[in-house]
C-alpha atoms as a PDB file:
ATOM      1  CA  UNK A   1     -88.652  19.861  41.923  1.00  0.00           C
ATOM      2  CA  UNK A   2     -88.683  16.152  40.875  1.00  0.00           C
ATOM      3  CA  UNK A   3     -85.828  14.084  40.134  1.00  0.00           C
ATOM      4  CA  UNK A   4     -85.899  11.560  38.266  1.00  0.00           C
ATOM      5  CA  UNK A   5     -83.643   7.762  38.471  1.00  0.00           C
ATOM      6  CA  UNK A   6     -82.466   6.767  35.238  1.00  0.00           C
ATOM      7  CA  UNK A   7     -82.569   2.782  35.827  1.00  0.00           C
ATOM      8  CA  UNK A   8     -83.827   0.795  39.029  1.00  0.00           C
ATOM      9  CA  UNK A   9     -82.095   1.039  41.680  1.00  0.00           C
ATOM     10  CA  UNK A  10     -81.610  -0.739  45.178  1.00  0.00           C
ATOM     11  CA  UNK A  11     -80.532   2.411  46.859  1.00  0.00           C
ATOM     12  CA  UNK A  12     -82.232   5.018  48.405  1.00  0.00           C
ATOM     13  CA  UNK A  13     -82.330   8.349  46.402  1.00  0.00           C
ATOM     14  CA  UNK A  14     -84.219  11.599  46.514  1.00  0.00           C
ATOM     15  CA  UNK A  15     -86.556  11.552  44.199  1.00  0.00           C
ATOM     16  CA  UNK A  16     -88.134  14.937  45.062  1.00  0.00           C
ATOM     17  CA  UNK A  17     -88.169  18.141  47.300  1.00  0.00           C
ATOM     18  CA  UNK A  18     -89.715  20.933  48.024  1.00  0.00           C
ATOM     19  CA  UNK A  19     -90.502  23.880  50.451  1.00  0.00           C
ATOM     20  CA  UNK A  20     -90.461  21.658  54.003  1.00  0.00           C
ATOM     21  CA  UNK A  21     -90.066  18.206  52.550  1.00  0.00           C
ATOM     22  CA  UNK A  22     -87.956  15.995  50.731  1.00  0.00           C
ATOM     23  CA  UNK A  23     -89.147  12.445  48.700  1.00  0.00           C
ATOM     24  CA  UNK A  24     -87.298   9.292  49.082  1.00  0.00           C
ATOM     25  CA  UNK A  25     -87.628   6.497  46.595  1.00  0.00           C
ATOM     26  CA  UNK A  26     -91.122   8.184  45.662  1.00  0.00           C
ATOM     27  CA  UNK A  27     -92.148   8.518  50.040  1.00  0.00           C
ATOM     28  CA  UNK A  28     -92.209  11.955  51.168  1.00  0.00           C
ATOM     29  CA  UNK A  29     -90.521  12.835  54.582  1.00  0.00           C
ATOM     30  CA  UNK A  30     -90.960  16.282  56.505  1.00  0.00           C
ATOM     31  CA  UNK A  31     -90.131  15.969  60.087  1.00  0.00           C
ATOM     32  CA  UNK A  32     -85.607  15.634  60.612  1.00  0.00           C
ATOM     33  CA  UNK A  33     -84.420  11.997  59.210  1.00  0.00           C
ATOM     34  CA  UNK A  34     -81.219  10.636  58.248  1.00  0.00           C
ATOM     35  CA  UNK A  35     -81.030   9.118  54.728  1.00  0.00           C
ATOM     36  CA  UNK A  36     -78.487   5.986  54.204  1.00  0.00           C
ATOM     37  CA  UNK A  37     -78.090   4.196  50.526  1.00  0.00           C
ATOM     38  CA  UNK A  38     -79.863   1.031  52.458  1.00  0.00           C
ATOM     39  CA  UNK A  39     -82.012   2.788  54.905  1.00  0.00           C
ATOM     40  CA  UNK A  40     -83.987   5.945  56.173  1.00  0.00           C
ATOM     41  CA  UNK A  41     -84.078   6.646  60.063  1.00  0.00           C
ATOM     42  CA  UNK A  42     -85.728   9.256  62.173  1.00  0.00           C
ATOM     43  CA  UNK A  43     -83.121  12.076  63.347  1.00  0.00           C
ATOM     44  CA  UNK A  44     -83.496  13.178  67.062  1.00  0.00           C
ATOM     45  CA  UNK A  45     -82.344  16.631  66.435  1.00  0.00           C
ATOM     46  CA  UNK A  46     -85.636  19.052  65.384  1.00  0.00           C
ATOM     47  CA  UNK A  47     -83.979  21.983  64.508  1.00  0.00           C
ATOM     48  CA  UNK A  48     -80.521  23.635  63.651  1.00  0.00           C
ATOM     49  CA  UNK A  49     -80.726  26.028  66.568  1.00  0.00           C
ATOM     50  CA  UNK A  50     -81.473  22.636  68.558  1.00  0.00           C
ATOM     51  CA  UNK A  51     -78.694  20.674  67.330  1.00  0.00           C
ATOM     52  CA  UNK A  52     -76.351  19.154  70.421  1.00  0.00           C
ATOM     53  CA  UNK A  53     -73.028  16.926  70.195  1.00  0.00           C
ATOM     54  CA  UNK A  54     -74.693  13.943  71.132  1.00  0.00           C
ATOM     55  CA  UNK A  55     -77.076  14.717  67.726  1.00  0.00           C
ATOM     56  CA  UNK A  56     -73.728  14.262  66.022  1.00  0.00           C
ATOM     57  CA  UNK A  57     -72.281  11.463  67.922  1.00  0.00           C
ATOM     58  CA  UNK A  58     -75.109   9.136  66.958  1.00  0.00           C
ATOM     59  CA  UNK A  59     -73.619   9.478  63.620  1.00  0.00           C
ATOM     60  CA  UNK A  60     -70.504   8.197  63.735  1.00  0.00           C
ATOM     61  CA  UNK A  61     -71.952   4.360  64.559  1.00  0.00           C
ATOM     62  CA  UNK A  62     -73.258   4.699  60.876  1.00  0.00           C
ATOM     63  CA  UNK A  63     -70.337   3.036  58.623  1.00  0.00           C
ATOM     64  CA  UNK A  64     -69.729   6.220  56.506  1.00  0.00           C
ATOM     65  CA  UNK A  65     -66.944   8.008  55.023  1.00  0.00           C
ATOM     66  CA  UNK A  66     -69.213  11.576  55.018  1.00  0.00           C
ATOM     67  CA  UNK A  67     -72.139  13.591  56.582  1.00  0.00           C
ATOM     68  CA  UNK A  68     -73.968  15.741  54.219  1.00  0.00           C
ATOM     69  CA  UNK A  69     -75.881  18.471  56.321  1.00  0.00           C
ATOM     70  CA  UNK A  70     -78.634  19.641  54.980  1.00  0.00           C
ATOM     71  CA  UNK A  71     -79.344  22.739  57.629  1.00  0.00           C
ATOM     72  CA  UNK A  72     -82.572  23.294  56.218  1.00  0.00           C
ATOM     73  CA  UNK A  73     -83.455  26.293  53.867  1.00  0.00           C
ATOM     74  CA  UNK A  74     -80.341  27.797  54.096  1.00  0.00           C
ATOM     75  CA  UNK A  75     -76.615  26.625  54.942  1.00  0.00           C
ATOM     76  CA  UNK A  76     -75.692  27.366  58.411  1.00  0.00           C
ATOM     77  CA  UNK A  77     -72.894  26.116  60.184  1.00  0.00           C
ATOM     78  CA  UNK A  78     -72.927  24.091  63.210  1.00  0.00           C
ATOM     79  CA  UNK A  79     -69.782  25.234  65.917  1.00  0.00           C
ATOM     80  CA  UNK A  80     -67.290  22.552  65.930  1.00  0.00           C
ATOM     81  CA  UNK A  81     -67.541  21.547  69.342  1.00  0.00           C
ATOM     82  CA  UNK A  82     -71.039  19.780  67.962  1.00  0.00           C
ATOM     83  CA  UNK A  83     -68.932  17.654  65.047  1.00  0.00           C
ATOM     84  CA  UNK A  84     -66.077  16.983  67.241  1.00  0.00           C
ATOM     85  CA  UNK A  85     -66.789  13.384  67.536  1.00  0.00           C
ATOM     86  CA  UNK A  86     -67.273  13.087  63.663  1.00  0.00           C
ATOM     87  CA  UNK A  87     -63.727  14.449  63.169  1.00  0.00           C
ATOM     88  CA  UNK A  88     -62.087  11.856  65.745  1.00  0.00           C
ATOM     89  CA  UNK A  89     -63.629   9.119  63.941  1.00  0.00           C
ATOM     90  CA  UNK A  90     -62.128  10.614  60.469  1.00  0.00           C
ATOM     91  CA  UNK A  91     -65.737  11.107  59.049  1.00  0.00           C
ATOM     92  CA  UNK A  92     -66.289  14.108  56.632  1.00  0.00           C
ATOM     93  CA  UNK A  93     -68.902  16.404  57.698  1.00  0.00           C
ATOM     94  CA  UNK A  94     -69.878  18.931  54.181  1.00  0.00           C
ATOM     95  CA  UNK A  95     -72.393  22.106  55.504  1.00  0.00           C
ATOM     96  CA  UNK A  96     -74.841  22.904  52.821  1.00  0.00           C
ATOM     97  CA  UNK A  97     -78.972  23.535  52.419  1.00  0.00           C
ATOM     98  CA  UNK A  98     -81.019  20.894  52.582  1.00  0.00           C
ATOM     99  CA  UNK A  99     -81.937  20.874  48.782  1.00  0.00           C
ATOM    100  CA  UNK A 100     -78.081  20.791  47.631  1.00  0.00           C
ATOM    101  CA  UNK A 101     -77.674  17.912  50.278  1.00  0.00           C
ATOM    102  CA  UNK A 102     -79.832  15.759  48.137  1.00  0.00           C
ATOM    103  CA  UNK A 103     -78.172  16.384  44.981  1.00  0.00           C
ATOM    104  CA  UNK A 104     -74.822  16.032  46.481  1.00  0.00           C
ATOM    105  CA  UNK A 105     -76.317  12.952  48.099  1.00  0.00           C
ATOM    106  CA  UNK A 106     -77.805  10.915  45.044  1.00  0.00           C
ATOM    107  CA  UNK A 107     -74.342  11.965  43.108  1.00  0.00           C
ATOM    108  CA  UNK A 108     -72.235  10.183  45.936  1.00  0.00           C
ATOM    109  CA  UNK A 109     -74.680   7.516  46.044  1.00  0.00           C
ATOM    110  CA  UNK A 110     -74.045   6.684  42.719  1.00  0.00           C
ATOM    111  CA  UNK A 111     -70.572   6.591  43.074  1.00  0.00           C
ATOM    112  CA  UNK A 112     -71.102   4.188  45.621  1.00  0.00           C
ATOM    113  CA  UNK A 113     -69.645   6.291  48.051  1.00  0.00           C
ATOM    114  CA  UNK A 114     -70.511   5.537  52.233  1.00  0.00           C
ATOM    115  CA  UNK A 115     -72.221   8.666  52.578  1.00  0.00           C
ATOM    116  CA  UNK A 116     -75.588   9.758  54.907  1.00  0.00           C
ATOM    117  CA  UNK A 117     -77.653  12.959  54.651  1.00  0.00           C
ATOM    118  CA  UNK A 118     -78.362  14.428  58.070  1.00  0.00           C
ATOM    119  CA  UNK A 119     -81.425  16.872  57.164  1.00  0.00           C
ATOM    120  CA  UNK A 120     -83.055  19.314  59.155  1.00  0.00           C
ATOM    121  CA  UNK A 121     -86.270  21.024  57.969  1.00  0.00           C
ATOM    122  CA  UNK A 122     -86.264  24.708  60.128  1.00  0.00           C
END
């Protein structure tokens, strides 16, 4: 599916995604990666059934108010022990597939809301 930006934009959006890959401001990505409004980084964890606490803990030096989890094709949820340190630094963690991430994502983004998308692939 493509989505589409109504105006341009400074931001980082999804602008597509698919079956094992998601497009950022028109750049496809299909390996884990952590999307910010003013940047895209490379996300240690490779899997959901790989995911650790210190996957999570990198997170909270990220200056947002929420973590959208994309857990790939379907929503799974990680055992609280691995968000722990999200919660003791008051950030939001929201569960959901990786394709509802992005939606949820570009709507929070436009809000201008501190948000990040933590996606996994498999």
């Amino acid at each position: 599916m493509k989505l589409h930006r109504a105006g341009a934009s400074t931001v980082n959006t999804f602008t597509g995604y698919g079956e094992g890959y998601v497009t950022v401001n028109g750049k496809r990505h299909e390996k884990s990666l952590i999307v910010l409004p003013d940047q895209v980084l490379e996300w240690q964890a490779t899997s959901f059934d790989a995911l650790s606490a210190e996957h999570f803990s990198s997170l909270k030096d990220l200056q947002v108010d929420i973590v959208l989890l994309g857990t790939g094709p379907k929503q799974r949820f990680p055992h609280p022990s691995l968000t722990a340190a999200l919660a003791r630094a008051r950030i939001g963690v929201e569960v959901m597939d990786l394709q509802a991430a992005c939606r949820t994502y570009n709507i929070l983004v436009a809000e201008e809301r501190r948000v990040a998308a933590a996606l996994l692939f498999a």
